[in-house]
N, C-alpha and C. Protein backbone atom coordinates (compact mmCIF):
# COMPACT_ATOMS: atom_id res chain seq x y z
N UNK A 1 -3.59 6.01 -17.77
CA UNK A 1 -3.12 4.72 -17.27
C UNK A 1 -1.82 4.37 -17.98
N UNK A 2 -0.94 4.72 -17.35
CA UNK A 2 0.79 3.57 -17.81
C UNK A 2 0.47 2.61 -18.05
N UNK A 3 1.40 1.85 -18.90
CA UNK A 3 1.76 0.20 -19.63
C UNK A 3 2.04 -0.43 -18.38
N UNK A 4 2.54 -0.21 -17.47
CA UNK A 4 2.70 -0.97 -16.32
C UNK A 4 1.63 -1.44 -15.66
N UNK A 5 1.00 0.25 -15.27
CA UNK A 5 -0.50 -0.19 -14.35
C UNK A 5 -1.55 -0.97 -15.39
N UNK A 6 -1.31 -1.19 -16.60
CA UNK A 6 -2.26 -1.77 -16.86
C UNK A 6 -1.74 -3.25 -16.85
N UNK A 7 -0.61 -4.02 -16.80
CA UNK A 7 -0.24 -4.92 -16.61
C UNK A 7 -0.28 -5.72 -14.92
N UNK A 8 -0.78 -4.34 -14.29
CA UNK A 8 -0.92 -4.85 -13.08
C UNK A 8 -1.60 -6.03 -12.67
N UNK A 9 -1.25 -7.22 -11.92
CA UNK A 9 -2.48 -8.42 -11.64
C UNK A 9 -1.84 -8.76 -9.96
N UNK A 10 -3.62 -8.67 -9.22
CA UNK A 10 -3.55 -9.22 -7.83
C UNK A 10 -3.66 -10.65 -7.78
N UNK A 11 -3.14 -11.41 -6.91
CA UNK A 11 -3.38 -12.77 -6.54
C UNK A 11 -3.31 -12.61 -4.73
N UNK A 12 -3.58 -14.04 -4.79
CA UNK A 12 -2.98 -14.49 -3.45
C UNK A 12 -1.98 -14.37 -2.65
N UNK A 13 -0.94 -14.34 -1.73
CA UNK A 13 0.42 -14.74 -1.24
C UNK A 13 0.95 -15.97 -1.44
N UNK A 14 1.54 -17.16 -1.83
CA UNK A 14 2.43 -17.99 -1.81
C UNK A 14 3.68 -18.22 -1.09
N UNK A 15 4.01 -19.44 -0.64
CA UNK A 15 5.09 -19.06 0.54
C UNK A 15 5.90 -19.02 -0.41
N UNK A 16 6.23 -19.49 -1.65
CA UNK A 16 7.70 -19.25 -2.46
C UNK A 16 7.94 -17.31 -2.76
N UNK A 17 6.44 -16.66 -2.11
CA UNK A 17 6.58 -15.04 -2.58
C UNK A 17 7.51 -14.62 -1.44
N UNK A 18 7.64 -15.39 -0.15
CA UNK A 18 7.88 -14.55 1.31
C UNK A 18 9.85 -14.06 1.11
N UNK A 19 10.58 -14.15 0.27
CA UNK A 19 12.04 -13.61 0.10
C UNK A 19 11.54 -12.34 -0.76
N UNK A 20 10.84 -12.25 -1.92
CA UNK A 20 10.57 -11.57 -2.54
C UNK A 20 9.62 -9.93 -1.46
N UNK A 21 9.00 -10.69 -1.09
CA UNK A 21 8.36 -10.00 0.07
C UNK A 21 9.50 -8.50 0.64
N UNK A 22 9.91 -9.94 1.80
CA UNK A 22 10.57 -9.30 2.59
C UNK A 22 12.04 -8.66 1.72
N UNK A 23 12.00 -8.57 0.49
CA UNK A 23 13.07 -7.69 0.01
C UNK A 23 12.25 -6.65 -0.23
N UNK A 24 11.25 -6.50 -0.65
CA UNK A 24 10.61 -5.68 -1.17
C UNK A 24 10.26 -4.73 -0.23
N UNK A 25 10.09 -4.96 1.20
CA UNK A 25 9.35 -4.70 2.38
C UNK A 25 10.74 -3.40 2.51
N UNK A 26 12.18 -4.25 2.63
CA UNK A 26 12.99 -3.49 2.79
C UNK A 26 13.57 -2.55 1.65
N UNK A 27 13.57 -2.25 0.85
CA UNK A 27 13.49 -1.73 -0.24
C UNK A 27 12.92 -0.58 -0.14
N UNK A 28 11.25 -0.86 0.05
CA UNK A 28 10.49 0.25 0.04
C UNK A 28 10.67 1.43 1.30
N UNK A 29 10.56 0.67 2.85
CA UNK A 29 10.86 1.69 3.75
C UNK A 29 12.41 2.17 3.24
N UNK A 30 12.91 1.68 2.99
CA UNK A 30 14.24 1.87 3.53
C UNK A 30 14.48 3.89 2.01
N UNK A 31 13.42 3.37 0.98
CA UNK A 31 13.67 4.29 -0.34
C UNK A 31 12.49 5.51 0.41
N UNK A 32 11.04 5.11 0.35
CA UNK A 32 10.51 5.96 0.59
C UNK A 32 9.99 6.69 1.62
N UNK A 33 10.35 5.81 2.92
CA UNK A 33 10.20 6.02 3.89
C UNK A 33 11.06 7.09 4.23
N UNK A 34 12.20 7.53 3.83
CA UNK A 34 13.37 8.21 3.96
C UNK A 34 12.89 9.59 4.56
N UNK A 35 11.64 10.38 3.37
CA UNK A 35 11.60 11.45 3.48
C UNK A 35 10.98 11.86 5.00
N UNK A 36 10.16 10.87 5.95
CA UNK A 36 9.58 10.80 7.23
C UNK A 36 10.54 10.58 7.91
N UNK A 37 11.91 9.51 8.48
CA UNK A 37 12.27 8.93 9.08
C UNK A 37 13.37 9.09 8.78
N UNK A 38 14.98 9.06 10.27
CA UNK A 38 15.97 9.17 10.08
C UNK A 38 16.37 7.89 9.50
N UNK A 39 17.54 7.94 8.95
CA UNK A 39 18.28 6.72 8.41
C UNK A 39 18.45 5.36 9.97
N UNK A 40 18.45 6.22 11.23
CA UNK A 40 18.45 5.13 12.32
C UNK A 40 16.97 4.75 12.16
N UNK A 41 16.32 5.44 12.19
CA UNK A 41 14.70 4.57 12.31
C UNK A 41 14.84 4.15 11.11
N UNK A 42 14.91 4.08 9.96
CA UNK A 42 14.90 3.09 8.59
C UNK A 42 15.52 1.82 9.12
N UNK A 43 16.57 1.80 9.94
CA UNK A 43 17.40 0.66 10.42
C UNK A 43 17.07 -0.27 11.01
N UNK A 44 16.34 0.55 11.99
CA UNK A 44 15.25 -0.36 12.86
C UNK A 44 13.92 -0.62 12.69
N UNK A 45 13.54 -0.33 11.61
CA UNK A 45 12.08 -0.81 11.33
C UNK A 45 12.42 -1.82 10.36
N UNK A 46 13.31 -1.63 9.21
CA UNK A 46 13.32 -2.70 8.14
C UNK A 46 15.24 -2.99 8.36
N UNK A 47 15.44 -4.40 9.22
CA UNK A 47 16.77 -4.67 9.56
C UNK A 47 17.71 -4.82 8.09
N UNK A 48 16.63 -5.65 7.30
CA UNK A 48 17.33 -6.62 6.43
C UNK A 48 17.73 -8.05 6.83
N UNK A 49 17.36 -8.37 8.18
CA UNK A 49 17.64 -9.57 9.07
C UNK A 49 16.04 -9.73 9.23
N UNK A 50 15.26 -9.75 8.74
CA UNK A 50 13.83 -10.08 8.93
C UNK A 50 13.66 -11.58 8.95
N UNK A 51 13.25 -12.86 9.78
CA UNK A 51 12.86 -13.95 9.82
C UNK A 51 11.79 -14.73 8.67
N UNK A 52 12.37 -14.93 7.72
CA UNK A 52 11.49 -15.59 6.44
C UNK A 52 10.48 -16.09 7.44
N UNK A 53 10.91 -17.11 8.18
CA UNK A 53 9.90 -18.11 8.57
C UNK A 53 8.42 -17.45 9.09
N UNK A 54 9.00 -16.53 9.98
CA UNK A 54 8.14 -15.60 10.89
C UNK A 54 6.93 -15.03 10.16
N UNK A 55 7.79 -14.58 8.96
CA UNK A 55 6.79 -13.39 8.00
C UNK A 55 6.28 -14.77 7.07
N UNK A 56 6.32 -15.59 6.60
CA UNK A 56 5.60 -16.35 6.16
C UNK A 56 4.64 -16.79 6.73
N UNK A 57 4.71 -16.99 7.99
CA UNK A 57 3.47 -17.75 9.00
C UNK A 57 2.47 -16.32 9.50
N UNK A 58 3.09 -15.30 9.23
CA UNK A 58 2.35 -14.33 9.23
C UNK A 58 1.32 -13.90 8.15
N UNK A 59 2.38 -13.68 6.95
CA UNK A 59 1.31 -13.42 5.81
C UNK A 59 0.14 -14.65 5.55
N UNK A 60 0.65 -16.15 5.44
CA UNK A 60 -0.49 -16.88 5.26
C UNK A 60 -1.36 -17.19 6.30
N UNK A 61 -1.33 -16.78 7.30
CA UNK A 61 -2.68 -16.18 8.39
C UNK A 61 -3.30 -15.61 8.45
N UNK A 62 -3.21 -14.21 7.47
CA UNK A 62 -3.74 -13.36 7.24
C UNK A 62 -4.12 -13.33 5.62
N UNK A 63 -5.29 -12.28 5.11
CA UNK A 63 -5.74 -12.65 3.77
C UNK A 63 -4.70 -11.62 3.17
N UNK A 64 -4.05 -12.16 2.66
CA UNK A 64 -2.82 -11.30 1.98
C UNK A 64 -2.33 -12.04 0.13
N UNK A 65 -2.33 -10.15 -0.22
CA UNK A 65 -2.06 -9.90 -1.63
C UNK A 65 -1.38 -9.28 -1.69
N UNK A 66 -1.29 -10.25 -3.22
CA UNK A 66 0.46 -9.82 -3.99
C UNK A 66 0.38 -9.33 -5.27
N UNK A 67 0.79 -8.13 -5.53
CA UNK A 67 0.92 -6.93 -7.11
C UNK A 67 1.91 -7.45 -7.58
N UNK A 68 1.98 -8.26 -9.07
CA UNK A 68 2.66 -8.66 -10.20
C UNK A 68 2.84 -7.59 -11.47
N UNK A 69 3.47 -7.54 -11.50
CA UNK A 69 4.21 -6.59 -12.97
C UNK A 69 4.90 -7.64 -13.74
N UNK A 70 4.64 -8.04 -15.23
CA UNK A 70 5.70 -9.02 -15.79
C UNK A 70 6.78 -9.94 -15.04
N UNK A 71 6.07 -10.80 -14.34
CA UNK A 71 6.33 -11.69 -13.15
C UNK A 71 6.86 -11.32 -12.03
N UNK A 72 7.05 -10.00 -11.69
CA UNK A 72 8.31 -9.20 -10.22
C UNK A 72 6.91 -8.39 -9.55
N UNK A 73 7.09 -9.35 -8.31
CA UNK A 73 6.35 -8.16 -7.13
C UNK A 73 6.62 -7.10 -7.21
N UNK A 74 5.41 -6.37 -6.78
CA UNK A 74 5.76 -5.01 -7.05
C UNK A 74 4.95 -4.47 -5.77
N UNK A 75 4.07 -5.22 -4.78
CA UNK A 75 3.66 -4.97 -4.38
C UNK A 75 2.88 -5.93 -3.09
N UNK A 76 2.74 -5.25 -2.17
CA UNK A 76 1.96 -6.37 -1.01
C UNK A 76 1.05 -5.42 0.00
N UNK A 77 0.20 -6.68 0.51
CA UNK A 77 -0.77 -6.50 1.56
C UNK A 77 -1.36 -7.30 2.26
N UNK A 78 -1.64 -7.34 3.69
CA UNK A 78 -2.38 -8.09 4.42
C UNK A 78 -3.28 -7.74 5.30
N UNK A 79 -4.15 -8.32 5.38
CA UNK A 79 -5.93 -8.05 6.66
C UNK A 79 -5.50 -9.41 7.32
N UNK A 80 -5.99 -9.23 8.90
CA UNK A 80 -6.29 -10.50 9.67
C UNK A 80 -7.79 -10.36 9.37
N UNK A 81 -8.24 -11.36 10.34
CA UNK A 81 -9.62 -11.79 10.81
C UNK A 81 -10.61 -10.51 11.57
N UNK A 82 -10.04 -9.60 11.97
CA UNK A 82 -10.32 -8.84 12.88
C UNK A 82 -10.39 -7.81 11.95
N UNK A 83 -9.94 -7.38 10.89
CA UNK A 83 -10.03 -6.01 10.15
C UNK A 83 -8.64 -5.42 10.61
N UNK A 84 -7.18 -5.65 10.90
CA UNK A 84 -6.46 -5.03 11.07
C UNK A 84 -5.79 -5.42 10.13
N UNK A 85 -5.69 -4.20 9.40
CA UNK A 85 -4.82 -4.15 8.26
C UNK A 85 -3.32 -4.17 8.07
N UNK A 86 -2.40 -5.04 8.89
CA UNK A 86 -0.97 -5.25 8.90
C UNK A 86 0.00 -4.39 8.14
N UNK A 87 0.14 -5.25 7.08
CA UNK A 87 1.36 -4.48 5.88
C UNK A 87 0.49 -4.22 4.65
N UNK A 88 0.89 -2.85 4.01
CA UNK A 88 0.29 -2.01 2.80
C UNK A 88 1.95 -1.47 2.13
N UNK A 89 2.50 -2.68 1.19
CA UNK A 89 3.81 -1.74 0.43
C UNK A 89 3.48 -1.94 -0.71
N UNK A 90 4.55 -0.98 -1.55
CA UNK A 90 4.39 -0.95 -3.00
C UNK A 90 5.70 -0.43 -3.69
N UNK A 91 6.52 -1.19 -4.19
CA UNK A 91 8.09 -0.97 -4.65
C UNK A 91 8.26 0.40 -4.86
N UNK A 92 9.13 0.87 -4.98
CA UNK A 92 9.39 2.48 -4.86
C UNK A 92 9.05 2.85 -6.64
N UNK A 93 9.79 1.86 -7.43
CA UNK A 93 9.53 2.03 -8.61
C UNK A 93 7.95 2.08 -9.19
N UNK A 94 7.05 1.78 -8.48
CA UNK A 94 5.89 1.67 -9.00
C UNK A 94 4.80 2.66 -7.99
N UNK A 95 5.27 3.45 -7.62
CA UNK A 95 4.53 4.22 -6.84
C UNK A 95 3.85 5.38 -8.00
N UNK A 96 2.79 5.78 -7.08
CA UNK A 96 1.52 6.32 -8.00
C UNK A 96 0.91 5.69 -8.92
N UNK A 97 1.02 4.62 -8.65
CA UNK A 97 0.32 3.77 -10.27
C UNK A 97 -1.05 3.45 -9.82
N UNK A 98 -1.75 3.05 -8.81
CA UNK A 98 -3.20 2.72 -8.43
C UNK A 98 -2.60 1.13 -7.54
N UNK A 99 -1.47 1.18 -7.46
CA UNK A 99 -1.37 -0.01 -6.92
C UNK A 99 -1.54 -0.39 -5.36
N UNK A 100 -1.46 0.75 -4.58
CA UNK A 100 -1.47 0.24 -3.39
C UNK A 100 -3.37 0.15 -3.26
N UNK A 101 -3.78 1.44 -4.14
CA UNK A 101 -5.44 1.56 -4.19
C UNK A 101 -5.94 0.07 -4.43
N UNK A 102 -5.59 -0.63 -5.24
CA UNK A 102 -6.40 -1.82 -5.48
C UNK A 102 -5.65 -3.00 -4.79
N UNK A 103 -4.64 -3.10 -4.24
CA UNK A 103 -4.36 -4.10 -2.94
C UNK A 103 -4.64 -3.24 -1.97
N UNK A 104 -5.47 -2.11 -1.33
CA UNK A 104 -6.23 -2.07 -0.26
C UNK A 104 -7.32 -2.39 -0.36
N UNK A 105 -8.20 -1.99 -1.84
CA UNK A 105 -9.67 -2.27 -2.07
C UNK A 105 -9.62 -3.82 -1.77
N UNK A 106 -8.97 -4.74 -2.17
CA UNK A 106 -9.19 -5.84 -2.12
C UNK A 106 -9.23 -6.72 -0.96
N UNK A 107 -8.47 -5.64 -0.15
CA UNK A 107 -8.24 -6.05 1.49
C UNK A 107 -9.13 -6.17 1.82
N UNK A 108 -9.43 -4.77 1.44
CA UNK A 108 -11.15 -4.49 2.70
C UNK A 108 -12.31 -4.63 2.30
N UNK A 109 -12.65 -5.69 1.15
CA UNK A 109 -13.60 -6.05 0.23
C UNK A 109 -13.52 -7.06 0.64
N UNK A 110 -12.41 -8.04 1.49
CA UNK A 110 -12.50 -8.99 1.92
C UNK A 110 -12.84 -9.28 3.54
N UNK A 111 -12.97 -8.02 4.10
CA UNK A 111 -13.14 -7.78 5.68
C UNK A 111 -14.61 -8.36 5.84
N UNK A 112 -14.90 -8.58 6.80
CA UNK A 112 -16.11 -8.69 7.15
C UNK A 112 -16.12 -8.16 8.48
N UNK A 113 -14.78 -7.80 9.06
CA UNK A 113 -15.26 -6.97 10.37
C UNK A 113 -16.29 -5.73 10.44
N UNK A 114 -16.36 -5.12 9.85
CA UNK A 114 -17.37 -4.00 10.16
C UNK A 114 -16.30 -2.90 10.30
N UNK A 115 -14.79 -2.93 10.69
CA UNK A 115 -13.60 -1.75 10.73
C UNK A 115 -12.79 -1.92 10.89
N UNK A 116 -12.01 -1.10 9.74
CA UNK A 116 -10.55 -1.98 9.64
C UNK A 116 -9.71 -0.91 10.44
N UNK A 117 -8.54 -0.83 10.64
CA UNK A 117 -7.83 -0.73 11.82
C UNK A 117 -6.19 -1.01 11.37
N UNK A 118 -5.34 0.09 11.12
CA UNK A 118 -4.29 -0.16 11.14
C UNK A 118 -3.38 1.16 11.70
N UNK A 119 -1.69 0.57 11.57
CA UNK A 119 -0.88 1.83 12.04
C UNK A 119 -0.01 2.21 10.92
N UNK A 120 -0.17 3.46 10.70
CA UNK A 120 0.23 4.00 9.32
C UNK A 120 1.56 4.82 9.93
N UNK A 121 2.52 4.78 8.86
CA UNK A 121 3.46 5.47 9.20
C UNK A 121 3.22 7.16 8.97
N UNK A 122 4.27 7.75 9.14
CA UNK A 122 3.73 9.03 8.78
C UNK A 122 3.74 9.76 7.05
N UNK A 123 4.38 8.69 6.58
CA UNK A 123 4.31 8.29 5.18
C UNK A 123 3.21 8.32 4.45
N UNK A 124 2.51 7.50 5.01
CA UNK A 124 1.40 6.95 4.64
C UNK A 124 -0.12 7.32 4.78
N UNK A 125 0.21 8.27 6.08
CA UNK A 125 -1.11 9.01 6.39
C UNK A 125 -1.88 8.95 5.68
N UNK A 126 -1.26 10.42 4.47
CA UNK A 126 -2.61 10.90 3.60
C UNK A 126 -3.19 10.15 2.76
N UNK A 127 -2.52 8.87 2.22
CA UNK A 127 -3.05 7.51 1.34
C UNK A 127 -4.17 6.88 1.91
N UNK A 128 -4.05 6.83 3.47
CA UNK A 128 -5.08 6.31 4.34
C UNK A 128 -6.31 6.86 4.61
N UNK A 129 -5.78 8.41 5.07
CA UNK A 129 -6.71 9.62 4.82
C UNK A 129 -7.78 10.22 3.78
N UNK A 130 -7.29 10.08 2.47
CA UNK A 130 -7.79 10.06 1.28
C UNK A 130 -8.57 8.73 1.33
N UNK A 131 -8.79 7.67 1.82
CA UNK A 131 -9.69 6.33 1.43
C UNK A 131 -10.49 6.37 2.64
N UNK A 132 -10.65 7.45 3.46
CA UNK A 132 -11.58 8.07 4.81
C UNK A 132 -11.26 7.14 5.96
N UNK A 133 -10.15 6.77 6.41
CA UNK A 133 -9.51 6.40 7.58
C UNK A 133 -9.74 7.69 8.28
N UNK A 134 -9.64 7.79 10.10
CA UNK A 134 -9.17 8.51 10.92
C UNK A 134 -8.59 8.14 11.82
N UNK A 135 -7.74 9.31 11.67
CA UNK A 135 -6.90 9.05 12.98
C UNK A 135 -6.98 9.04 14.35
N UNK A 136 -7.14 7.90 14.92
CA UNK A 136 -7.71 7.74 16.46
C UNK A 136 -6.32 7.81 17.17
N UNK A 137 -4.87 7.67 17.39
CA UNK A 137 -4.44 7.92 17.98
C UNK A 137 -2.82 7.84 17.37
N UNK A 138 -1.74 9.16 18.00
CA UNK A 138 -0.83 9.22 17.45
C UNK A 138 -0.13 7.68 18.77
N UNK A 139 1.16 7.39 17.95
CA UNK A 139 2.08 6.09 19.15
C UNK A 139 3.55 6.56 18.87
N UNK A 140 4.46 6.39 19.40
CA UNK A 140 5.43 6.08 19.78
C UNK A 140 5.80 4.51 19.80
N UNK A 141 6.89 4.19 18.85
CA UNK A 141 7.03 2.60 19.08
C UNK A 141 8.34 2.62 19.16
N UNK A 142 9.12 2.10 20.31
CA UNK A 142 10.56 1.86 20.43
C UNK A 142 11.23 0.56 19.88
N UNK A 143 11.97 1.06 19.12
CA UNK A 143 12.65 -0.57 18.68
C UNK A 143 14.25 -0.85 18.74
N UNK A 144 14.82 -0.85 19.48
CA UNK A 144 16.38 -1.27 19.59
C UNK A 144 16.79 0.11 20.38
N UNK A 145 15.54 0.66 21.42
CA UNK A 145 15.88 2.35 21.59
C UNK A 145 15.67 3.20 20.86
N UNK A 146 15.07 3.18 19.53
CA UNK A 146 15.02 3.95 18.67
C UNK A 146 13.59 4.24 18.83
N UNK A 147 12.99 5.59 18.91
CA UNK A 147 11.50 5.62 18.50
C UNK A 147 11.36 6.54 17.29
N UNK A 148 9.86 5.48 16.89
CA UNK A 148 9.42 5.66 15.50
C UNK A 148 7.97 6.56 16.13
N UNK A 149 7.75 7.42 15.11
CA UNK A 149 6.55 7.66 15.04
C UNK A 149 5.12 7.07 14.11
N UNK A 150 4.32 6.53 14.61
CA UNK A 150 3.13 6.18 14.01
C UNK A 150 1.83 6.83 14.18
N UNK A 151 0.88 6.03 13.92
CA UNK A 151 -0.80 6.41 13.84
C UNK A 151 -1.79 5.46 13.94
N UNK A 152 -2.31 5.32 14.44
CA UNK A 152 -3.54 4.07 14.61
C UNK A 152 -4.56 4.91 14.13
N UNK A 153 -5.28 4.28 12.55
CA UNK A 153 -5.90 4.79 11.93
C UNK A 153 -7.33 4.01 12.02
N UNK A 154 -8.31 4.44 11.29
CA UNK A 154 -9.81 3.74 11.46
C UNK A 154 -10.75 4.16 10.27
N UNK A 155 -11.00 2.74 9.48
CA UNK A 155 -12.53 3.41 9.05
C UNK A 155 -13.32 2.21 9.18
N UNK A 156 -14.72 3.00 9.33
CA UNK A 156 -15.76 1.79 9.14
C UNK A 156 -16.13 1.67 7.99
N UNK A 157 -16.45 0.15 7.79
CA UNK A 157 -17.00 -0.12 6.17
C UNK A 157 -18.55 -0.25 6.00
């Protein structure tokens, strides 16, 4: 265990977190997403023009957590009502630490759907894979003309 991961602490979302967020959001695709995705799909998935307002009324709708390191996000996640697991990031700098592991455990410790349900990039697969998700179906998602490749993943709890 690193000095970091052990400094790790989950909370809640806060709307004063949603700039922090959405930098972080872009940050991360834009660093690690790289090795899956051309620099045009990085463009169009994370603009850098993302709507504070939007993603705020989003995250606090949904049960969504936030990874602290010596006060700096380091990390996020959100579940709706339904078990669909939205957004799963984790700053590029803090990757491999157990962090995305325990803002998912906490997600889906909070589900009560019976199966959670999300679309994983191709990034992300085997993270999903490894916590016994399957993959129910590959997608195609066009965004500004650009298509991305995804996954609509599944496990039951």
């Amino acid at each position: 265990m690193t000095d970091r991961q052990a400094n790790v602490k989950l909370r809640s979302y806060q709307t004063s977190d949603c700039m922090d967020i959405i930098a972080l959001f872009y940050q991360t695709v834009h660093q690690i997403n790289k090795a899956d995705y051309t620099e045009q799909q990085l463009n169009v998935w994370a603009t850098g023009n993302e709507d504070p307002i939007e993603w705020d009324r989003s995250l606090s709708s949904h049960y969504t957590i936030v990874a602290i390191v010596n006060d700096q996000i380091v990390g996020f996640g959100d579940i709706d009502q339904t078990g669909y697991l939205d957004r799963l990031f984790v700053h590029s700098d803090f990757q491999r630490q157990g962090i995305a592991t325990a803002i998912c455990n906490a997600l889906e410790e909070k589900s009560s759907a019976g199966l959670i349900t999300t679309y994983a990039s191709l990034t992300v697969v085997p993270f999903f894979a490894h916590r016994g998700y399957a993959i129910k179906q590959k997608n195609l998602v066009v965004r500004s003309g650009v298509k991305l490749t995804n996954f609509l993943m599944c496990k039951i709890l």
